[in-house]
C-alpha atoms as a PDB file:
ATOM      1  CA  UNK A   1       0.000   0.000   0.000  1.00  0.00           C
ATOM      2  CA  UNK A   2       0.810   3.207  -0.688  1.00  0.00           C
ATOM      3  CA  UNK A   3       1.898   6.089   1.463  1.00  0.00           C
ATOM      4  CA  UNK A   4      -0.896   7.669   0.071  1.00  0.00           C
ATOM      5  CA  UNK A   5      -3.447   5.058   0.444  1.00  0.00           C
ATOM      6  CA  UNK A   6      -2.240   4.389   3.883  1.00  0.00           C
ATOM      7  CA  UNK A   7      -3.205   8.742   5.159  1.00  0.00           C
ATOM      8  CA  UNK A   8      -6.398   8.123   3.361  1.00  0.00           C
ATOM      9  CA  UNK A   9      -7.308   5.002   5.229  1.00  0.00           C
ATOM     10  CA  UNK A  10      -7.052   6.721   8.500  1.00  0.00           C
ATOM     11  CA  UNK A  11      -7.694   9.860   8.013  1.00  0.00           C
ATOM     12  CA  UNK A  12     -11.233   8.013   7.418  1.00  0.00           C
ATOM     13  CA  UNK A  13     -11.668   7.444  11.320  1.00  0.00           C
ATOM     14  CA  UNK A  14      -8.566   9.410  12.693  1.00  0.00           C
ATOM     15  CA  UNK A  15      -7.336  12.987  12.486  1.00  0.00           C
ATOM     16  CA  UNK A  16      -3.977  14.010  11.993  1.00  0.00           C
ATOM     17  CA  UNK A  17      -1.326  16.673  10.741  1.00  0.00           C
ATOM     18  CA  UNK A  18      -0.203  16.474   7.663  1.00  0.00           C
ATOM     19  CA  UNK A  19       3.465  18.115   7.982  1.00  0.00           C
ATOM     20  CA  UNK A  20       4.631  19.148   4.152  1.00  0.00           C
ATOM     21  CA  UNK A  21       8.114  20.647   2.806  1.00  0.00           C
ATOM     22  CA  UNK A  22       6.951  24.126   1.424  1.00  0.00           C
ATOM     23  CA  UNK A  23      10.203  25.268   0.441  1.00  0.00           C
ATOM     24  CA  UNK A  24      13.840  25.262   1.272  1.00  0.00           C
ATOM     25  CA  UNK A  25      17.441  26.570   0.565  1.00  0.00           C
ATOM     26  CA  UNK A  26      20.345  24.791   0.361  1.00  0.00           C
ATOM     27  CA  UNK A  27      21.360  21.344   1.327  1.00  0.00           C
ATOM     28  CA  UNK A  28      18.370  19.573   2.564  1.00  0.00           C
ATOM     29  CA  UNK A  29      16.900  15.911   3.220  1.00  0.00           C
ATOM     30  CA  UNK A  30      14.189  16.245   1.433  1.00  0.00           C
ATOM     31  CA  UNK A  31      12.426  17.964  -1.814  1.00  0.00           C
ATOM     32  CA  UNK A  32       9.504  21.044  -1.932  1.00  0.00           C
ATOM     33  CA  UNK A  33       6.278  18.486  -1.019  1.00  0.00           C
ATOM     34  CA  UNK A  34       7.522  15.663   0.812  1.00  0.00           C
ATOM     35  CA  UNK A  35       5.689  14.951   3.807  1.00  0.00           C
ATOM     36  CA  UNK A  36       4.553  13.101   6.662  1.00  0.00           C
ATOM     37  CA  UNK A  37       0.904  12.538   8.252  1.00  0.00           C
ATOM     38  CA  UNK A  38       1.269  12.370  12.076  1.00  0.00           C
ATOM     39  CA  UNK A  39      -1.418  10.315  14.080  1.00  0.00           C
ATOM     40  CA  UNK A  40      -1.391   9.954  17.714  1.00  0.00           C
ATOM     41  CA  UNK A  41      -0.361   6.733  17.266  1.00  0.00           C
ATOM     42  CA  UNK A  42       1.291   6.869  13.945  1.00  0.00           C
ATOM     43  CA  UNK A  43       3.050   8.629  11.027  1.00  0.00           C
ATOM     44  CA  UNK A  44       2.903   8.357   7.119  1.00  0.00           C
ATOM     45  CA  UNK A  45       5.726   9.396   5.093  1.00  0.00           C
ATOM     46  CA  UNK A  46       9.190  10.847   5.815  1.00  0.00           C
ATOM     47  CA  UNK A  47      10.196  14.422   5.773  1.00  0.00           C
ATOM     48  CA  UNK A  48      13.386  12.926   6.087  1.00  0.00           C
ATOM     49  CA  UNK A  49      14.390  11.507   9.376  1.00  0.00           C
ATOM     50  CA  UNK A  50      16.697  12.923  12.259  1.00  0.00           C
ATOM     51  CA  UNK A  51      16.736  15.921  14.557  1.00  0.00           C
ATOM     52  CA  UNK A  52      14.183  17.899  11.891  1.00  0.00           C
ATOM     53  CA  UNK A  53      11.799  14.978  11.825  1.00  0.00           C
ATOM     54  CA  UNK A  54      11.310  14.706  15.744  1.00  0.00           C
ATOM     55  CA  UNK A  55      11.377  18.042  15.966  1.00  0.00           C
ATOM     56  CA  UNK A  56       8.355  18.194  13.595  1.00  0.00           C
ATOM     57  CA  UNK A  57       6.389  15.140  14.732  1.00  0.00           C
ATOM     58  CA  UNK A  58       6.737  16.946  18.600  1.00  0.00           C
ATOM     59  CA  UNK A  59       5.059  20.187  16.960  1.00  0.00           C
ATOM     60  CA  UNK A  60       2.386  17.855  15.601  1.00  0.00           C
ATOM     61  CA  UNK A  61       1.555  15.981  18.289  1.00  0.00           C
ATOM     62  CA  UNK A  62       1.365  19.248  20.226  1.00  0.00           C
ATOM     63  CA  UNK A  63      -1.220  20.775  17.618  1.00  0.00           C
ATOM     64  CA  UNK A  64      -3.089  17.419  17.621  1.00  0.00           C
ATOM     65  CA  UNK A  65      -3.271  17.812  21.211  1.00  0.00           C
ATOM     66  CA  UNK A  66      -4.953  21.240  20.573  1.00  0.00           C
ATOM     67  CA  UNK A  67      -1.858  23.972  20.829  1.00  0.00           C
ATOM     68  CA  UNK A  68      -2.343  26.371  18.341  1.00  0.00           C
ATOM     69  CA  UNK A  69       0.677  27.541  15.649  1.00  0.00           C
ATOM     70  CA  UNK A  70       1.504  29.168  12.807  1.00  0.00           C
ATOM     71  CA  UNK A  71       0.978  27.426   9.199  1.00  0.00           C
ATOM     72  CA  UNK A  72       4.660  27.512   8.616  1.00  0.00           C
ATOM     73  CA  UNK A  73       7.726  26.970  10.825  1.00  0.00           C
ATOM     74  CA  UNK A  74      11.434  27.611   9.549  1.00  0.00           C
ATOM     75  CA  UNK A  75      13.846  25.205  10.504  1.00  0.00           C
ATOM     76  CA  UNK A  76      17.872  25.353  10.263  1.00  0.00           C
ATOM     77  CA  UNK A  77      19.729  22.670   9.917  1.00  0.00           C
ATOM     78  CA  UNK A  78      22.890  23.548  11.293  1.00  0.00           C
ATOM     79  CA  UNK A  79      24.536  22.424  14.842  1.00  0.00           C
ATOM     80  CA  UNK A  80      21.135  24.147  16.922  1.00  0.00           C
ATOM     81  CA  UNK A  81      19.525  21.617  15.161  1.00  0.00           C
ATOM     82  CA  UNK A  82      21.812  18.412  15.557  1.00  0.00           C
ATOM     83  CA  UNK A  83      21.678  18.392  11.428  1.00  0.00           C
ATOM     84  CA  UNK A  84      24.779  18.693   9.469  1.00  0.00           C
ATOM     85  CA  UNK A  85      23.054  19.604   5.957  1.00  0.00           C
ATOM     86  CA  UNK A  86      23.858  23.091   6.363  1.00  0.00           C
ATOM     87  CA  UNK A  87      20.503  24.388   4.431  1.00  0.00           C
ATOM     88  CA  UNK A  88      16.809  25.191   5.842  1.00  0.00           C
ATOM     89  CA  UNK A  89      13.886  24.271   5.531  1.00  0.00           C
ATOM     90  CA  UNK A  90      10.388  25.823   5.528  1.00  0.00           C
ATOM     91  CA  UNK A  91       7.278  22.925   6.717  1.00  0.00           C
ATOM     92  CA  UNK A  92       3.587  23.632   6.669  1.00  0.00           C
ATOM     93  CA  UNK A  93       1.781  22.401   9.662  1.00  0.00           C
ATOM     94  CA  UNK A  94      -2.174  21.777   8.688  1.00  0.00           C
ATOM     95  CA  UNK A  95      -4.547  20.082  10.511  1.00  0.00           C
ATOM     96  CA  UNK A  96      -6.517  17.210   8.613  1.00  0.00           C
ATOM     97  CA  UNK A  97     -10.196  15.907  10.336  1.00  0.00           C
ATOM     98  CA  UNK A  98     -12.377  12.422   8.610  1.00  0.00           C
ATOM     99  CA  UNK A  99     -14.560  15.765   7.357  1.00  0.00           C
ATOM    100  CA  UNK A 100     -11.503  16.292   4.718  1.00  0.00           C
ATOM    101  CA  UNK A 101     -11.123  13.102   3.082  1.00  0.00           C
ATOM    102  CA  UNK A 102     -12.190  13.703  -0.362  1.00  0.00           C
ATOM    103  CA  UNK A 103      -9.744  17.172  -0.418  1.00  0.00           C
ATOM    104  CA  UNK A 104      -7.398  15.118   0.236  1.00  0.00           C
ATOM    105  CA  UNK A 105      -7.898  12.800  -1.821  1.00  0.00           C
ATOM    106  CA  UNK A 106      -8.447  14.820  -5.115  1.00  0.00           C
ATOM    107  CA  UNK A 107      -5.029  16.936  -3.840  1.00  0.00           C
ATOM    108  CA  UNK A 108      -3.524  13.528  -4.571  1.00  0.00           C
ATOM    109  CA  UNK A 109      -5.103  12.577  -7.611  1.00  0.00           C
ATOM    110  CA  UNK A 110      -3.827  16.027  -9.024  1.00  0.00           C
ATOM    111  CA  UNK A 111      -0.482  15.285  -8.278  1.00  0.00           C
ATOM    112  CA  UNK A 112      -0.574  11.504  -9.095  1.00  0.00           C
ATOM    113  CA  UNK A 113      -1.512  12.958 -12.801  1.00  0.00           C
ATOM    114  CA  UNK A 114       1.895  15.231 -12.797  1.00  0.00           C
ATOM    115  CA  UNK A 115       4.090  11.913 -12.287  1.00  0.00           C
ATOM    116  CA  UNK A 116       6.190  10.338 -14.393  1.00  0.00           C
ATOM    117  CA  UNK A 117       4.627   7.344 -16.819  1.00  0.00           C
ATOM    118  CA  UNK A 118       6.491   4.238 -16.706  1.00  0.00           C
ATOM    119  CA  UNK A 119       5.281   1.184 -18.806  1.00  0.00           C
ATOM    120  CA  UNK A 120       6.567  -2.021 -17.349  1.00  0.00           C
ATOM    121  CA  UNK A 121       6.329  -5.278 -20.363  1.00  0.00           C
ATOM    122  CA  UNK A 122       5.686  -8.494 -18.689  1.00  0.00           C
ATOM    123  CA  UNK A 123       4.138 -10.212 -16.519  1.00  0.00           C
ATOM    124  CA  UNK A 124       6.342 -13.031 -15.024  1.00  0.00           C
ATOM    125  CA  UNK A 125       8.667 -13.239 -12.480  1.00  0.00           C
ATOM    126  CA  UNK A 126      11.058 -10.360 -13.368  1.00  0.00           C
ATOM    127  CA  UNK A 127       7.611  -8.023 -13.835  1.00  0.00           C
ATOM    128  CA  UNK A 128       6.708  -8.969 -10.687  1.00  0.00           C
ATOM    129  CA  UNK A 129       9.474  -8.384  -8.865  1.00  0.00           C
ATOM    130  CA  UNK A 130      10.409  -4.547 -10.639  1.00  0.00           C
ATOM    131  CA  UNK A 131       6.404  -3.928 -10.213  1.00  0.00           C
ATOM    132  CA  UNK A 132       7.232  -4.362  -6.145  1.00  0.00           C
ATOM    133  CA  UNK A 133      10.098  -2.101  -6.148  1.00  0.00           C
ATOM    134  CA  UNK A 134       8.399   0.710  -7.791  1.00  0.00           C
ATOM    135  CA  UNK A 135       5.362   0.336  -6.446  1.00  0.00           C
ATOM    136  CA  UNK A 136       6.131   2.934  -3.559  1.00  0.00           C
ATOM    137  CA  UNK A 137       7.817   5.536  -6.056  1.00  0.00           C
ATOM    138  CA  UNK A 138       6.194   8.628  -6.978  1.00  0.00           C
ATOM    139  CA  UNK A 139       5.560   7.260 -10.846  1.00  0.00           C
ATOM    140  CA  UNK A 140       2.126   6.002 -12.838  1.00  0.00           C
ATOM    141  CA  UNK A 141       3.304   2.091 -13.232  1.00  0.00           C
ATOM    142  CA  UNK A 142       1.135   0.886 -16.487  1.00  0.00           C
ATOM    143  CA  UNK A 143       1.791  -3.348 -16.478  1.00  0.00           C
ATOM    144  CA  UNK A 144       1.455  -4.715 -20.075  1.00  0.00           C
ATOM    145  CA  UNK A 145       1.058  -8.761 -20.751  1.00  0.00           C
ATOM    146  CA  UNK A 146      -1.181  -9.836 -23.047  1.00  0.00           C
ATOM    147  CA  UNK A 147      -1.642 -12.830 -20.671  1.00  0.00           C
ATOM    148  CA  UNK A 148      -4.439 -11.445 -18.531  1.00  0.00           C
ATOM    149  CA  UNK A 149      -4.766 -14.417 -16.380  1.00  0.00           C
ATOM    150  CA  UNK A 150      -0.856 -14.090 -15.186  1.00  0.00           C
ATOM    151  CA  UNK A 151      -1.590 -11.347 -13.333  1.00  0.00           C
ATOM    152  CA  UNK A 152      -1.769 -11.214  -9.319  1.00  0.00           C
ATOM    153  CA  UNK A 153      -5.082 -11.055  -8.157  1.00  0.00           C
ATOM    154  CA  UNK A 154      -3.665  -8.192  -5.883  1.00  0.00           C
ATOM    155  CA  UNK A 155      -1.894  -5.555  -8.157  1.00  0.00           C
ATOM    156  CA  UNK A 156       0.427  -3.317  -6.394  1.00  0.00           C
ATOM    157  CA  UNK A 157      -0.642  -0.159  -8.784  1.00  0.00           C
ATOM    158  CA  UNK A 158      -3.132   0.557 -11.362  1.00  0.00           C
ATOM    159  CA  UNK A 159      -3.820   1.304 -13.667  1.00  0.00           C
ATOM    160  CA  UNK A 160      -2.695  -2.272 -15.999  1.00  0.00           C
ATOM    161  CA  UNK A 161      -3.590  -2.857 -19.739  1.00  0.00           C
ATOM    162  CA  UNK A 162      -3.490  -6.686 -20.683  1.00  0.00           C
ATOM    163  CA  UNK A 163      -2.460  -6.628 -23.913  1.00  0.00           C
ATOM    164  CA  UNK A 164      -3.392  -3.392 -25.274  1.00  0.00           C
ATOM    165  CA  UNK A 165      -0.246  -1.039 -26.490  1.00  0.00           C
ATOM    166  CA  UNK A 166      -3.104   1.721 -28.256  1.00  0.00           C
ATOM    167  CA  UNK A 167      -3.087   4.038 -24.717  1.00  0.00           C
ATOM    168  CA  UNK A 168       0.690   4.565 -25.062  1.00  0.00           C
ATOM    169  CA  UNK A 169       0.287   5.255 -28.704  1.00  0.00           C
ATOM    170  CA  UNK A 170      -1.931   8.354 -27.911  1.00  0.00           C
ATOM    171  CA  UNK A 171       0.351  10.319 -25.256  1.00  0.00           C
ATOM    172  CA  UNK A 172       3.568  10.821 -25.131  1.00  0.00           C
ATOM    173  CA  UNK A 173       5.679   9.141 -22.244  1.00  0.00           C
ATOM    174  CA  UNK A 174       8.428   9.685 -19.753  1.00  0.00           C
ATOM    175  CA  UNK A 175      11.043   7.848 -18.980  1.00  0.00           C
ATOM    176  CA  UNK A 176      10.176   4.260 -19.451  1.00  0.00           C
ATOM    177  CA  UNK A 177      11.870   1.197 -17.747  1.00  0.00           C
ATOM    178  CA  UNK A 178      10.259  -1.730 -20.592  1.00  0.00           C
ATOM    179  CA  UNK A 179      10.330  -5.463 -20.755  1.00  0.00           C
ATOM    180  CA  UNK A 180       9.183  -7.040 -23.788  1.00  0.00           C
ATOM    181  CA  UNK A 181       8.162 -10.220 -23.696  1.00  0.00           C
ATOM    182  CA  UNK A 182       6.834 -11.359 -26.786  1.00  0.00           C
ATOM    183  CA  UNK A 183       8.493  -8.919 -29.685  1.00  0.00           C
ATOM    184  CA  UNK A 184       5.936 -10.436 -32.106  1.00  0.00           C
ATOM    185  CA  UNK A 185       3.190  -8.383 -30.113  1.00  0.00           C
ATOM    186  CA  UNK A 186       4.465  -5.423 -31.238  1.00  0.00           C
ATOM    187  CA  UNK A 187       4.282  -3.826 -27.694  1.00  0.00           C
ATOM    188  CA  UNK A 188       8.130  -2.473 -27.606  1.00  0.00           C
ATOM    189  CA  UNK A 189       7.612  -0.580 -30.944  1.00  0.00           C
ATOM    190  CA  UNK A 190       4.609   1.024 -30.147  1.00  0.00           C
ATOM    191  CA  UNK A 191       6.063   2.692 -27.193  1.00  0.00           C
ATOM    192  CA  UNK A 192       9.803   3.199 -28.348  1.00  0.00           C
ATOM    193  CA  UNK A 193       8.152   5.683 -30.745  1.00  0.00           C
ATOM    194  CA  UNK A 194       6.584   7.708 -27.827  1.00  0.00           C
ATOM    195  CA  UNK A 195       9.127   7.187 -24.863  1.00  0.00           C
ATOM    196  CA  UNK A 196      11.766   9.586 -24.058  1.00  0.00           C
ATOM    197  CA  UNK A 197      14.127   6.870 -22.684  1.00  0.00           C
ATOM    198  CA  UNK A 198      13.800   3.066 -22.546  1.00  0.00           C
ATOM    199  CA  UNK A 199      15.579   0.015 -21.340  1.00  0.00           C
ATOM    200  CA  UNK A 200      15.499  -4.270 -21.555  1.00  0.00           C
ATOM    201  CA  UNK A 201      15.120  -6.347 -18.515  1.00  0.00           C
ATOM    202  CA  UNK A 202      15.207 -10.117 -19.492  1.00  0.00           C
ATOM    203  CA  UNK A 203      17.393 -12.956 -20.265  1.00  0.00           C
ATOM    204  CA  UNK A 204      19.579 -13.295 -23.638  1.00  0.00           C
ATOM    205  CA  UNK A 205      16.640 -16.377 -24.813  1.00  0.00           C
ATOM    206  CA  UNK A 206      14.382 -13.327 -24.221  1.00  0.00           C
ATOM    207  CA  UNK A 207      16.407 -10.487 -26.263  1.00  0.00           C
ATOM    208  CA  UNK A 208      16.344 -12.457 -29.240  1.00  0.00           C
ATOM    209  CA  UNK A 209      14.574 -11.160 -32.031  1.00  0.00           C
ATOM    210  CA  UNK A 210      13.796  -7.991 -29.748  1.00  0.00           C
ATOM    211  CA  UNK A 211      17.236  -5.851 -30.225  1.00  0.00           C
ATOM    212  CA  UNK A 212      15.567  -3.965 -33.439  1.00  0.00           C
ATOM    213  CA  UNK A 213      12.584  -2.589 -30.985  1.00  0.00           C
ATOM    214  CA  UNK A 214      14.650  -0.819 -28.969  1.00  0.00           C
ATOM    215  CA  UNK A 215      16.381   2.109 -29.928  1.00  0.00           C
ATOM    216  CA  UNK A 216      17.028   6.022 -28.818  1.00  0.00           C
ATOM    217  CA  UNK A 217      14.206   7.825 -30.304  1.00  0.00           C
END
């Protein structure tokens, strides 16, 4: 699941404050909208660990408790701090209820659109594993096989397109990890004409016949 899915699900019955990077200057942990979602029992997400990250999950738990603050707090992460990144670091502090579900929500969908498109070829066991490892990455995994049925019954993204190369044909890509299983499907060359960087995962039984589909556009 997730980090996404995992806020959503509680903020359903729990509140919580959502603690975002909303900007920063020099050398920092973590990029302009990372966040965490603290519970009082729990966090979501990483604003990137240490002395900045407790210091943030104490001023959420204090807000949660009902202490008011301001929206923002600047942090410096220099020796007052116990951080050695030298930079600083601006966070947003807002308070999420149940009531604010489907905000939050569509704030994620809108982002989830802005990510990068990655089309992953193949279904067996090397698809399975590289769906796993970028499940949790901040990219829109589309899983291609024209074998419906060797799908898990639990996907770790969606959206998936058994066998159907036409959606990548319509919109142009970005960088693309691909694995083509079956050349003579024509799935590599469809999207090699539309992807702005490719690559082959497979075995050299795999690869043959298959070299000609992939090249630098």
């Amino acid at each position: 699941m997730t980090p996404e899915a995992q806020l959503l699900q509680r903020l359903a019955v729990c509140e919580a404050v959502l603690v975002t990077v909303q900007s920063h200057r020099g050398s920092v942990p973590r990029e302009a909208g990372a966040w965490m979602a603290v519970f009082a029992d729990d966090v979501v997400g990483t604003i990137g660990g240490g002395h900045l990250e407790w210091q943030a999950l104490a001023e959420a738990r204090s807000r949660l408790a009902g202490e008011p603050g301001p929206a923002s707090l600047r942090y410096a992460l220099g020796a007052s701090l116990g951080q050695c990144c030298g930079g600083e670091v601006w966070l947003q502090f807002e308070r999420l209820r149940p009531a604010d579900l489907a905000t939050v929500r569509e704030r994620f969908e809108q982002q989830r659109r802005a990510w990068a498109r990655v089309a992953l070829f193949g279904a067996g066991h090397v698809g399975r594993a590289l769906v796993q490892v970028l499940a949790p990455l901040p990219v829109l995994v589309h899983w291609i096989d024209s074998r419906e049925a060797i799908f898990p019954a639990t996907l770790a993204q969606d959206p998936y397109y058994p066998g159907d190369a036409d959606h990548f044909r319509a919109q142009p890509l970005g960088p693309g990890l691909l694995r083509d299983k079956d050349a003579s499907c024509g799935y590599g060359a469809a999207l090699c004409r539309t992807a702005a960087f490719h690559g082959y995962a497979g075995g050299k039984y795999n690869q043959r016949g298959t070299t000609g589909s992939f090249h630098s556009p």
